[in-house]
C-alpha atoms as a PDB file:
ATOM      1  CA  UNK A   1       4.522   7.546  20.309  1.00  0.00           C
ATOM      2  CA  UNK A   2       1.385   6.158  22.095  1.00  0.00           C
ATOM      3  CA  UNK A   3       0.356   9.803  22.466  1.00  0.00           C
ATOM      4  CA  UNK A   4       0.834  10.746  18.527  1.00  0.00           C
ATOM      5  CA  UNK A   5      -1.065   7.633  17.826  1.00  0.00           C
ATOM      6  CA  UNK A   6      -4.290   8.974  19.920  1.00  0.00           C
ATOM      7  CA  UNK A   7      -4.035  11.871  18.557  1.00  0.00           C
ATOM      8  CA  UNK A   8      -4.346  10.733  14.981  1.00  0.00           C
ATOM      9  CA  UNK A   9      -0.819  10.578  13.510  1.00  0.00           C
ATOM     10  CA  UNK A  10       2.536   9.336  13.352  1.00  0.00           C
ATOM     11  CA  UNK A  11       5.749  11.175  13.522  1.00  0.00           C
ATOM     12  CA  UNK A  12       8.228  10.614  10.566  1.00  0.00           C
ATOM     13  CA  UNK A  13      11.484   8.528  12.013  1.00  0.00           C
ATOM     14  CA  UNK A  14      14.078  10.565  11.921  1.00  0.00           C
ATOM     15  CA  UNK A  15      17.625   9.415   9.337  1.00  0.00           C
ATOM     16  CA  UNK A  16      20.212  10.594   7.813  1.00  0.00           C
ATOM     17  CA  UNK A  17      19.491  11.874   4.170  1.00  0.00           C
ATOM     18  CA  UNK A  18      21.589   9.248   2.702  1.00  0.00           C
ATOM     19  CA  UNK A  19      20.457   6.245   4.057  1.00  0.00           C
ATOM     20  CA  UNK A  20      20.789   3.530   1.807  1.00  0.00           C
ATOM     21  CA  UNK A  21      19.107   0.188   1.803  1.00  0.00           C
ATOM     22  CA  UNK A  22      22.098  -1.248   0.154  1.00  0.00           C
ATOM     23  CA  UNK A  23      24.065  -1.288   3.684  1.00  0.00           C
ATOM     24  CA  UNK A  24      21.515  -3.637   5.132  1.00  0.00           C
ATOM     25  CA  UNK A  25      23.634  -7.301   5.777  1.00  0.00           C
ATOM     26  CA  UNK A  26      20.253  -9.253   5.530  1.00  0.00           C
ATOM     27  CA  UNK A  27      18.661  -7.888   2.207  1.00  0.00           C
ATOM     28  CA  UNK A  28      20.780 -10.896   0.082  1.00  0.00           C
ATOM     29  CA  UNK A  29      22.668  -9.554  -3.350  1.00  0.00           C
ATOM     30  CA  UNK A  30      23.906  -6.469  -3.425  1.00  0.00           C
ATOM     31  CA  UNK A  31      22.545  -6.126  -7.049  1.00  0.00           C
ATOM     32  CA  UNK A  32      20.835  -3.269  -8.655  1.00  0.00           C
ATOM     33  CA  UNK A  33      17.534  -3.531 -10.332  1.00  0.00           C
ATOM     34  CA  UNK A  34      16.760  -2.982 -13.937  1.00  0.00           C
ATOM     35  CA  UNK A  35      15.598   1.013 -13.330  1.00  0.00           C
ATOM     36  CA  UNK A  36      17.688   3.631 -11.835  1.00  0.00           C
ATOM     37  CA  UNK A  37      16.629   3.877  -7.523  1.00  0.00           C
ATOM     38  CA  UNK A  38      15.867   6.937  -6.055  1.00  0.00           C
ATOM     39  CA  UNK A  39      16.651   6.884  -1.465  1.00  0.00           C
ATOM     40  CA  UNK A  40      13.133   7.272  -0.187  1.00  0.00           C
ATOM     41  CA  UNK A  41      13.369  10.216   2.010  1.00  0.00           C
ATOM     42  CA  UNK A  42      13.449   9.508   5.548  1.00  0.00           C
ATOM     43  CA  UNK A  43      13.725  13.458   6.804  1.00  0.00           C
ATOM     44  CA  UNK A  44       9.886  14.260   5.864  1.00  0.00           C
ATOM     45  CA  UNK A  45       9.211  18.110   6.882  1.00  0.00           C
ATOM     46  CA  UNK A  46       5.429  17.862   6.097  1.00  0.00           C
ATOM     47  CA  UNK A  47       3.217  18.749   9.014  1.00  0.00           C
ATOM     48  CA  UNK A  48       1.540  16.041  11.218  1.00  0.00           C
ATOM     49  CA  UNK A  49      -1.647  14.418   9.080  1.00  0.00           C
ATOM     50  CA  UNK A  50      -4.677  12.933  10.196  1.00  0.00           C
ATOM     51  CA  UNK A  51      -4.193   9.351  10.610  1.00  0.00           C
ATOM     52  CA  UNK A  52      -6.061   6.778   8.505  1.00  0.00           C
ATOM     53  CA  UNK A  53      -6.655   3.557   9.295  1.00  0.00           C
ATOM     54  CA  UNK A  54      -5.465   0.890   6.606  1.00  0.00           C
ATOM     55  CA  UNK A  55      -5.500  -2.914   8.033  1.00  0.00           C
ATOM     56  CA  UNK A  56      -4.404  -5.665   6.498  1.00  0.00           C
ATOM     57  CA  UNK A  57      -6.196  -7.795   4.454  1.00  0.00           C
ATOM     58  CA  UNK A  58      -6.342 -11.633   4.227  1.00  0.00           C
ATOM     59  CA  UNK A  59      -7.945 -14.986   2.564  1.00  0.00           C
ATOM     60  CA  UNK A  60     -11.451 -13.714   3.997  1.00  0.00           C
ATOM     61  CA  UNK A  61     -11.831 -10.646   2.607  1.00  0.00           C
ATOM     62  CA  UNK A  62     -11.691 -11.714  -0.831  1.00  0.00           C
ATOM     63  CA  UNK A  63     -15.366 -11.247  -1.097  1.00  0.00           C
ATOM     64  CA  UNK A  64     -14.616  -7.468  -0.505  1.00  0.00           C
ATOM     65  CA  UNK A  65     -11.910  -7.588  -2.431  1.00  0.00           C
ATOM     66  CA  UNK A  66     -13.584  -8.587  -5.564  1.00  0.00           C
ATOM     67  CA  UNK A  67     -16.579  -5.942  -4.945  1.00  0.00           C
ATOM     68  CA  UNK A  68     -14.263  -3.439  -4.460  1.00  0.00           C
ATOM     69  CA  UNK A  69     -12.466  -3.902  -7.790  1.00  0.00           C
ATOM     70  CA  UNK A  70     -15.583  -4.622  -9.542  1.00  0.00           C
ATOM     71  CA  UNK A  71     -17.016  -1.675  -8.403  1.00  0.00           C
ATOM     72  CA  UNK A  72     -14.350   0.572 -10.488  1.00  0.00           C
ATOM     73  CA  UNK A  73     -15.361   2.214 -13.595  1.00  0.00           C
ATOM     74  CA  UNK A  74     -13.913   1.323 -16.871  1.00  0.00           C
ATOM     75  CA  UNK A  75     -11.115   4.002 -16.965  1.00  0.00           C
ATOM     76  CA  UNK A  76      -9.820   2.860 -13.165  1.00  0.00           C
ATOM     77  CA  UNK A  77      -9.932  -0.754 -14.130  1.00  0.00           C
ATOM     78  CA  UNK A  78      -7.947   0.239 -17.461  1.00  0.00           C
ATOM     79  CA  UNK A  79      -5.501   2.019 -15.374  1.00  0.00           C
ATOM     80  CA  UNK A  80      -5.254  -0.438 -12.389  1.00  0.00           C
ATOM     81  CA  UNK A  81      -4.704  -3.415 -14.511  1.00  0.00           C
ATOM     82  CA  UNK A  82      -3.012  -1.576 -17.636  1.00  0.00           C
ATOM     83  CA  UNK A  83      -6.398  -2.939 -19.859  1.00  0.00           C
ATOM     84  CA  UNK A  84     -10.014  -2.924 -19.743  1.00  0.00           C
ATOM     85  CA  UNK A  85     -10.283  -5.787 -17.295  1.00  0.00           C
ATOM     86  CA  UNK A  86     -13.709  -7.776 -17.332  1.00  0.00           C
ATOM     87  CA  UNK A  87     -15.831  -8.670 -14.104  1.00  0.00           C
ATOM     88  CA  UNK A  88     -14.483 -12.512 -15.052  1.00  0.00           C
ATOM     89  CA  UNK A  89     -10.679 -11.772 -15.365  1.00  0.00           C
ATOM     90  CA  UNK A  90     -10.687  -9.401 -12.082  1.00  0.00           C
ATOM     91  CA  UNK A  91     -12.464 -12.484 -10.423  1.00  0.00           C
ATOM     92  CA  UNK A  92      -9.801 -14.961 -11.532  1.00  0.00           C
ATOM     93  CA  UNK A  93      -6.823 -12.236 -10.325  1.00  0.00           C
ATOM     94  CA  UNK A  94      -8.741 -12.019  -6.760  1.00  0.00           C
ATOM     95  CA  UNK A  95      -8.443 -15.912  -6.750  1.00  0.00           C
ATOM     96  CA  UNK A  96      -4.573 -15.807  -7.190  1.00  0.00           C
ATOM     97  CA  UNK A  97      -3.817 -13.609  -4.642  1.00  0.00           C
ATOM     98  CA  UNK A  98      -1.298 -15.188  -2.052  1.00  0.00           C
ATOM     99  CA  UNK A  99      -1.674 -13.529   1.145  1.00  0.00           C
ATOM    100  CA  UNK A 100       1.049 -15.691   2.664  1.00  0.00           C
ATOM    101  CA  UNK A 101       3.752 -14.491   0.192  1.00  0.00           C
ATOM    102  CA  UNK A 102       2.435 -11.103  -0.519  1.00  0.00           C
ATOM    103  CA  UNK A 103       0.585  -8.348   1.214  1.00  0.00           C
ATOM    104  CA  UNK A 104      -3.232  -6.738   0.921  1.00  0.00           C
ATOM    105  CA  UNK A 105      -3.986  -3.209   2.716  1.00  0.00           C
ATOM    106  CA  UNK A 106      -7.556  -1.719   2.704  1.00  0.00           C
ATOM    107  CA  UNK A 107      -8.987   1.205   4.039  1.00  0.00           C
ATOM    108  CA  UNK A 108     -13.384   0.611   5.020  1.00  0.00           C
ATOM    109  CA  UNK A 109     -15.341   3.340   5.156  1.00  0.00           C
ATOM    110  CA  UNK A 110     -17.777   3.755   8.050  1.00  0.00           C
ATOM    111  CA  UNK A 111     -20.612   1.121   6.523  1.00  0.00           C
ATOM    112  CA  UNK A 112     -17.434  -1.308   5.782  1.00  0.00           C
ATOM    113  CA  UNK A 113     -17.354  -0.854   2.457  1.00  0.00           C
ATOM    114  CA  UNK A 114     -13.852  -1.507   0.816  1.00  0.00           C
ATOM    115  CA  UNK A 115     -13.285   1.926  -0.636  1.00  0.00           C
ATOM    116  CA  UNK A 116      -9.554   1.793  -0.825  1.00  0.00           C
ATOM    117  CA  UNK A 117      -6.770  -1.197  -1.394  1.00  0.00           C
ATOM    118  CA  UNK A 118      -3.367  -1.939  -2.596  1.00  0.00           C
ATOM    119  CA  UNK A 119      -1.382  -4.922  -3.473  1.00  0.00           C
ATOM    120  CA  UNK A 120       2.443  -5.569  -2.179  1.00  0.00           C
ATOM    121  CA  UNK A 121       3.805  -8.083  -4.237  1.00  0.00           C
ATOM    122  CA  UNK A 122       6.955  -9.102  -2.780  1.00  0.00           C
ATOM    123  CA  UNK A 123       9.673 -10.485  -5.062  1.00  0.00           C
ATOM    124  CA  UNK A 124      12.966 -12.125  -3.392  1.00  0.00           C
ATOM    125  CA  UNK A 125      16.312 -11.335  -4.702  1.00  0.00           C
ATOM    126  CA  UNK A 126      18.313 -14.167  -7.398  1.00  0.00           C
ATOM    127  CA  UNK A 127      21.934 -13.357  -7.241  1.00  0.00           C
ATOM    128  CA  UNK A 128      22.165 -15.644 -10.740  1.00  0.00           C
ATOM    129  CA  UNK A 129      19.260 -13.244 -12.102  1.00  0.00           C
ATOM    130  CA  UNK A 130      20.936  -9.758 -10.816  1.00  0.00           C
ATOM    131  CA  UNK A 131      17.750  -9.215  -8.685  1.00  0.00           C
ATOM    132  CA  UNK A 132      17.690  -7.516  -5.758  1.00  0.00           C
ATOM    133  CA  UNK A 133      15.057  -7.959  -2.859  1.00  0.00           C
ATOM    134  CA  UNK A 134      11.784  -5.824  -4.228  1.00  0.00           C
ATOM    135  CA  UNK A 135       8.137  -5.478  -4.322  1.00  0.00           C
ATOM    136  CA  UNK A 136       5.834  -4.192  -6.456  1.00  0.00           C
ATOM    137  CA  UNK A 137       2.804  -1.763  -5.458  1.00  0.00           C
ATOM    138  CA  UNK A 138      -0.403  -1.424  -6.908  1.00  0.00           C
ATOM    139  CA  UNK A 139      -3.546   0.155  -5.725  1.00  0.00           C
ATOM    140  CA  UNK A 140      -6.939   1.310  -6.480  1.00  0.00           C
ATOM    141  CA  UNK A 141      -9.299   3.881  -5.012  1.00  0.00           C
ATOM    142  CA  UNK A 142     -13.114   4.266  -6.076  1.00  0.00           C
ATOM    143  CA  UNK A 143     -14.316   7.063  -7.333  1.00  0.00           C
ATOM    144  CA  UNK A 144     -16.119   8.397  -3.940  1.00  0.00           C
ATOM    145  CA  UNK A 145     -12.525   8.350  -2.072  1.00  0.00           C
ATOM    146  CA  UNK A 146     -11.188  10.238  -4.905  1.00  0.00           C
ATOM    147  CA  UNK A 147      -8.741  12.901  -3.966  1.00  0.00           C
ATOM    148  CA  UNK A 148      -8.478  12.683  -0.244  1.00  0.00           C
ATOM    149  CA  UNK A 149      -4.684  11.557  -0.276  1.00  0.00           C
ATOM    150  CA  UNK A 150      -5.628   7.410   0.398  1.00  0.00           C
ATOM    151  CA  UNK A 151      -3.027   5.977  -2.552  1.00  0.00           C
ATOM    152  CA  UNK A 152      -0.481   7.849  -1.137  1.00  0.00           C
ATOM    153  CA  UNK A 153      -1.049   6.748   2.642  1.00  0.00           C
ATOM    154  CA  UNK A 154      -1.465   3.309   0.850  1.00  0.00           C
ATOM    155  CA  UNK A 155       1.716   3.545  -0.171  1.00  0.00           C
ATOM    156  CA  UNK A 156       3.869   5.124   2.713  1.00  0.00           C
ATOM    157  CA  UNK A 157       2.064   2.186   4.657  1.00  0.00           C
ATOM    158  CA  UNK A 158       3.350  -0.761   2.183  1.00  0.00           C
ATOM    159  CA  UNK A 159       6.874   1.225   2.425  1.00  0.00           C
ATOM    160  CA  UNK A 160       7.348   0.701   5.918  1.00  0.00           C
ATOM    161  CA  UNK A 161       5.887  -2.529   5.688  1.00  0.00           C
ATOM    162  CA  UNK A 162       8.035  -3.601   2.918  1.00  0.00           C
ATOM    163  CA  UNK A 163      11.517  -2.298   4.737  1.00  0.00           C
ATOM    164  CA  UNK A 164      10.558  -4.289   7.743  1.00  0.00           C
ATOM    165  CA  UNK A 165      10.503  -7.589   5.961  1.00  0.00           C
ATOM    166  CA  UNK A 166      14.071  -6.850   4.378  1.00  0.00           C
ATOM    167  CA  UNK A 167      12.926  -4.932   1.169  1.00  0.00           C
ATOM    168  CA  UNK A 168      15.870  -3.071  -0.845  1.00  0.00           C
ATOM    169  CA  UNK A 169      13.562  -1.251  -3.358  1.00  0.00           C
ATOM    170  CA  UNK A 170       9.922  -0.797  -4.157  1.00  0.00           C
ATOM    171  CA  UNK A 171       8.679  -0.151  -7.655  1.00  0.00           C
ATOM    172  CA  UNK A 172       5.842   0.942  -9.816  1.00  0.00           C
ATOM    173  CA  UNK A 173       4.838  -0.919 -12.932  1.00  0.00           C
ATOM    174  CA  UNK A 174       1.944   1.969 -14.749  1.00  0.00           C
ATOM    175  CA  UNK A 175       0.910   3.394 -17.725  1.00  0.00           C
ATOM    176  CA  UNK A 176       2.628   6.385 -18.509  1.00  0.00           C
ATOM    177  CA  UNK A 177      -1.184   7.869 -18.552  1.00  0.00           C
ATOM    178  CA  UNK A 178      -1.436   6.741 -14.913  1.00  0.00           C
ATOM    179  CA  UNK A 179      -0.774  10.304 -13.681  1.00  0.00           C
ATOM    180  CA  UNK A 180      -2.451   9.892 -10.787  1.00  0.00           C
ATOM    181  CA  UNK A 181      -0.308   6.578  -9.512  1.00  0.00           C
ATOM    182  CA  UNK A 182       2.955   8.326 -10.939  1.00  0.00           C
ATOM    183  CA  UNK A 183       2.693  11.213  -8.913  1.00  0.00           C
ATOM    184  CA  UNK A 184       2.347   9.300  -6.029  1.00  0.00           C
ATOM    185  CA  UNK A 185       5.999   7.514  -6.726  1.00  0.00           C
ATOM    186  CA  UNK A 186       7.264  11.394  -7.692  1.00  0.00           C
ATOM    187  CA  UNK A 187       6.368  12.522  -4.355  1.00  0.00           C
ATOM    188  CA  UNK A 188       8.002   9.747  -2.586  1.00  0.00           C
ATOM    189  CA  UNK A 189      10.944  10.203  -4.327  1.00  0.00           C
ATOM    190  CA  UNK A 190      11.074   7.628  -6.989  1.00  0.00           C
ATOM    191  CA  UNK A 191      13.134   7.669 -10.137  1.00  0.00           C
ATOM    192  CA  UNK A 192      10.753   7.552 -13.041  1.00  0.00           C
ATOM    193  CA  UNK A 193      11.819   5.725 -16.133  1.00  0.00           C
ATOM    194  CA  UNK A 194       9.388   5.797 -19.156  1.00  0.00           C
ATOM    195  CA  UNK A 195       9.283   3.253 -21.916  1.00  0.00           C
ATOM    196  CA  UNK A 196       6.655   4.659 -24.564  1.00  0.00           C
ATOM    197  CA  UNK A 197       3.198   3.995 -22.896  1.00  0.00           C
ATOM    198  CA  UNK A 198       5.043   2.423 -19.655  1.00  0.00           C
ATOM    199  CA  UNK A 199       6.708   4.006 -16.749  1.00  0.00           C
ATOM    200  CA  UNK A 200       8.678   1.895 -13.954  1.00  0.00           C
ATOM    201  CA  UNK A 201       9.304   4.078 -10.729  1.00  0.00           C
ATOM    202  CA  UNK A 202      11.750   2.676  -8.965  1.00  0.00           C
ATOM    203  CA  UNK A 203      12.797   3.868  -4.855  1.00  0.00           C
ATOM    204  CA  UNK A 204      15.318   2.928  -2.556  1.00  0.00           C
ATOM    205  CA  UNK A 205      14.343   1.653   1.215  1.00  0.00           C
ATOM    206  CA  UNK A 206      16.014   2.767   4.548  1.00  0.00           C
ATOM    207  CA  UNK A 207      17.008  -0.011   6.934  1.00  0.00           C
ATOM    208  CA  UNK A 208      14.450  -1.307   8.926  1.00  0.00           C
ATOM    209  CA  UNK A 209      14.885  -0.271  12.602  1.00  0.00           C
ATOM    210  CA  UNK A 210      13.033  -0.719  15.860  1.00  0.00           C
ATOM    211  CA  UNK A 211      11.396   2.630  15.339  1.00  0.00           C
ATOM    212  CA  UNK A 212       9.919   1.032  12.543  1.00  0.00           C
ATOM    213  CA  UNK A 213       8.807  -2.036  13.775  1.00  0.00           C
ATOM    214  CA  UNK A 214       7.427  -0.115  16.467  1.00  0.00           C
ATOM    215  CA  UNK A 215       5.522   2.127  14.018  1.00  0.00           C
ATOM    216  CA  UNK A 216       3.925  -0.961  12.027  1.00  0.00           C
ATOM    217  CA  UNK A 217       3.059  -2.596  15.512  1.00  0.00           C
ATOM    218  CA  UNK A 218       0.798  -0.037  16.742  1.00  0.00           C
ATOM    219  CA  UNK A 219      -0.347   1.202  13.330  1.00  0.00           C
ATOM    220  CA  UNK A 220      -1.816  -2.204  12.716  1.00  0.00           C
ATOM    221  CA  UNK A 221      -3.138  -2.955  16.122  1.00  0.00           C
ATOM    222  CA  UNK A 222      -4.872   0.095  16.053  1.00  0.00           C
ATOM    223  CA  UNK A 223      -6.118  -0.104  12.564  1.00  0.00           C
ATOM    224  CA  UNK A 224      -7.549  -3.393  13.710  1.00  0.00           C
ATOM    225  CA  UNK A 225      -9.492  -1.579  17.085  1.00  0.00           C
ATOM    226  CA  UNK A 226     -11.021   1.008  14.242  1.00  0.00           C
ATOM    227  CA  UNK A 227     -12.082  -2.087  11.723  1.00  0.00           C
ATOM    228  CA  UNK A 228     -13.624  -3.968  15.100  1.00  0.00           C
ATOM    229  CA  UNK A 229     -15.400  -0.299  15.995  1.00  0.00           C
ATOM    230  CA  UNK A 230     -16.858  -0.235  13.144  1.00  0.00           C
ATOM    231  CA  UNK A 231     -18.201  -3.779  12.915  1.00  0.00           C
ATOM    232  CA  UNK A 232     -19.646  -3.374  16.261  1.00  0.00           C
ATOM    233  CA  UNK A 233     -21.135  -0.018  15.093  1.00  0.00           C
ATOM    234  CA  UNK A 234     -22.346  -1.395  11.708  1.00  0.00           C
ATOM    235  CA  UNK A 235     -24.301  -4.805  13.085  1.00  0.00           C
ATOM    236  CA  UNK A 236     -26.149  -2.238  15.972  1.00  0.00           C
ATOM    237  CA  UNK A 237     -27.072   0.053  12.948  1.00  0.00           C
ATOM    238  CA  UNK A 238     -28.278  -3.363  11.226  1.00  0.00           C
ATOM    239  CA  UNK A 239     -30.179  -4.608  14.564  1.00  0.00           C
ATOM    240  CA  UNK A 240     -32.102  -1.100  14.838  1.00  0.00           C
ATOM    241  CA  UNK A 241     -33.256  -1.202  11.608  1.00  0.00           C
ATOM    242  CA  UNK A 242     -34.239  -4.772  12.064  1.00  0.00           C
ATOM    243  CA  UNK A 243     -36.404  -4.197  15.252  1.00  0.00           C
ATOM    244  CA  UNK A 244     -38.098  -0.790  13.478  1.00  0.00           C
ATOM    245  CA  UNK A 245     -39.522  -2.899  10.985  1.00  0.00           C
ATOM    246  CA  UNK A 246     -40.802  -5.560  13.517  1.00  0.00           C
END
C-alpha cells in the first residue's frame, strides 16, 4: 500500500460484485431513496492512474473557495448551480457552507490556485421520512483543468469518503444538459433517472472496511505533504522575486 502510494496510485479494494450497502448494521433505515440505486462497482479492472492529490478543505479556505467559483464562466456557473449564479449569490452560498456537517475537496495547482472542488453534502437517514443515509455531490472544474479526468477523481474520492462515515447511497442532482457531470455518475455506475430538464443519479455504497479507512488515511495525509510542498515551494518563488527587485 505504502509502496502504490509513492508510486502515484492506489489499488482498487477488492469485493464481491454484489456488495450491497444495505447489509451494513450501522447505516440506520433500511429504506430506499426516491430514485432507483445502482451497486457502485467495487471490482474496477482499469489500469493503475496517476495519483492526484485532492485535500480537504475547511472554514479557511473560503477565500479560495469563493475565487475559485467566481472564476467560472457563465455556462459552468449555469451548470454548477442549475442557473446563472451572480458573483453576490455564489458569495452568500460560500458563506453557508458547513464544514462540520458536510465535506469540501480541492485539488491546487502548482501556484495554489483552487482549480478543482466538490461539495459532499451529507444528509442523515429519517425512518418517518423513508430516507436513507445519503449525500449529495457537486463539483466544479475551471476551464484550464478541463478534461484531465479531476471531477471524476473528485468523485471516487467523496465515494470512499462518504462509505466511511456510514453512507448508503450517493446521488447527483444536474441538469439533464450537464453531460459532462452525468457521465461522470454513468461511469461509476449510477442509475440515471431524468425528469424533463433534471436528472437524479443515484449509486449504491459498499461497506466501509479497514481497507478503506486505510485508503482515506494515507490519501489525505499525503495530499496534505503535497499542499505543504507546494506552500513551501510557492512563498520561496515569492521571496526570489522579492529580493530580484531589491
Amino acid at each position: 500500500m505504502i509502496m502504490n502510494l509513492i508510486e502515484g496510485s492506489f489499488p482498487p479494494e477488492r469485493r464481491p460484485a454484489d456488495a450491497s450497502a444495505e447489509s451494513r448494521p450501522d447505516t440506520g433505515p433500511t429504506a430506499t431513496p426516491s430514485a432507483p440505486v445502482a451497486t457502485a462497482a467495487a471490482n474496477d479492472r482499469r489500469p493503475p492512474r496517476t495519483w492526484v492529490p485532492i485535500r480537504s478543505l475547511g472554514p479557511r479556505h473560503r477565500e479560495r473557495i469563493l475565487a475559485h467559483l467566481q472564476s467560472l464562466d457563465e455556462r459552468s456557473r449555469y451548470l454548477r448551480f442549475g442557473h446563472q449564479a451572480s458573483d453576490a449569490q455564489i458569495a452568500r452560498y460560500v458563506d453557508t457552507l458547513d464544514f462540520e456537517h458536510d465535506e469540501v475537496f480541492g485539488i491546487f495547482n502548482r501556484r495554489l490556485e483552487l482549480i478543482a472542488m466538490a461539495h459532499l453534502a451529507y444528509r442523515r437517514a429519517d425512518a418517518s421520512r423513508g430516507r436513507i443515509a445519503s449525500a449529495e455531490f457537486g463539483v466544479s472544474v475551471v476551464t484550464k483543468a478541463r478534461r484531465r479526468g479531476f471531477g471524476a477523481r473528485l468523485f471516487e474520492h467523496a465515494m470512499l469518503h462518504a462509505r466511511n462515515r456510514g453512507v448508503v447511497s450517493i446521488f447527483i442532482h444536474a441538469l439533464s444538459e450537464n453531460t459532462a457531470m452525468l457521465k461522470i455518475a454513468r461511469d461509476a455506475g449510477a442509475t440515471l433517472q431524468r425528469d424533463g430538464p433534471e436528472c437524479e443519479a443515484w449509486l449504491a455504497l459498499p461497506p466501509d472496511s479497514l481497507v478503506s479507512h486505510l485508503d482515506e488515511f494515507l490519501g489525505d495525509r499525503a495530499a496534505e505533504l503535497d499542499y505543504r510542498l507546494k506552500e513551501h515551494a510557492h512563498s520561496m518563488e515569492n521571496l526570489f522575486k522579492r529580493s530580484e527587485k531589491a
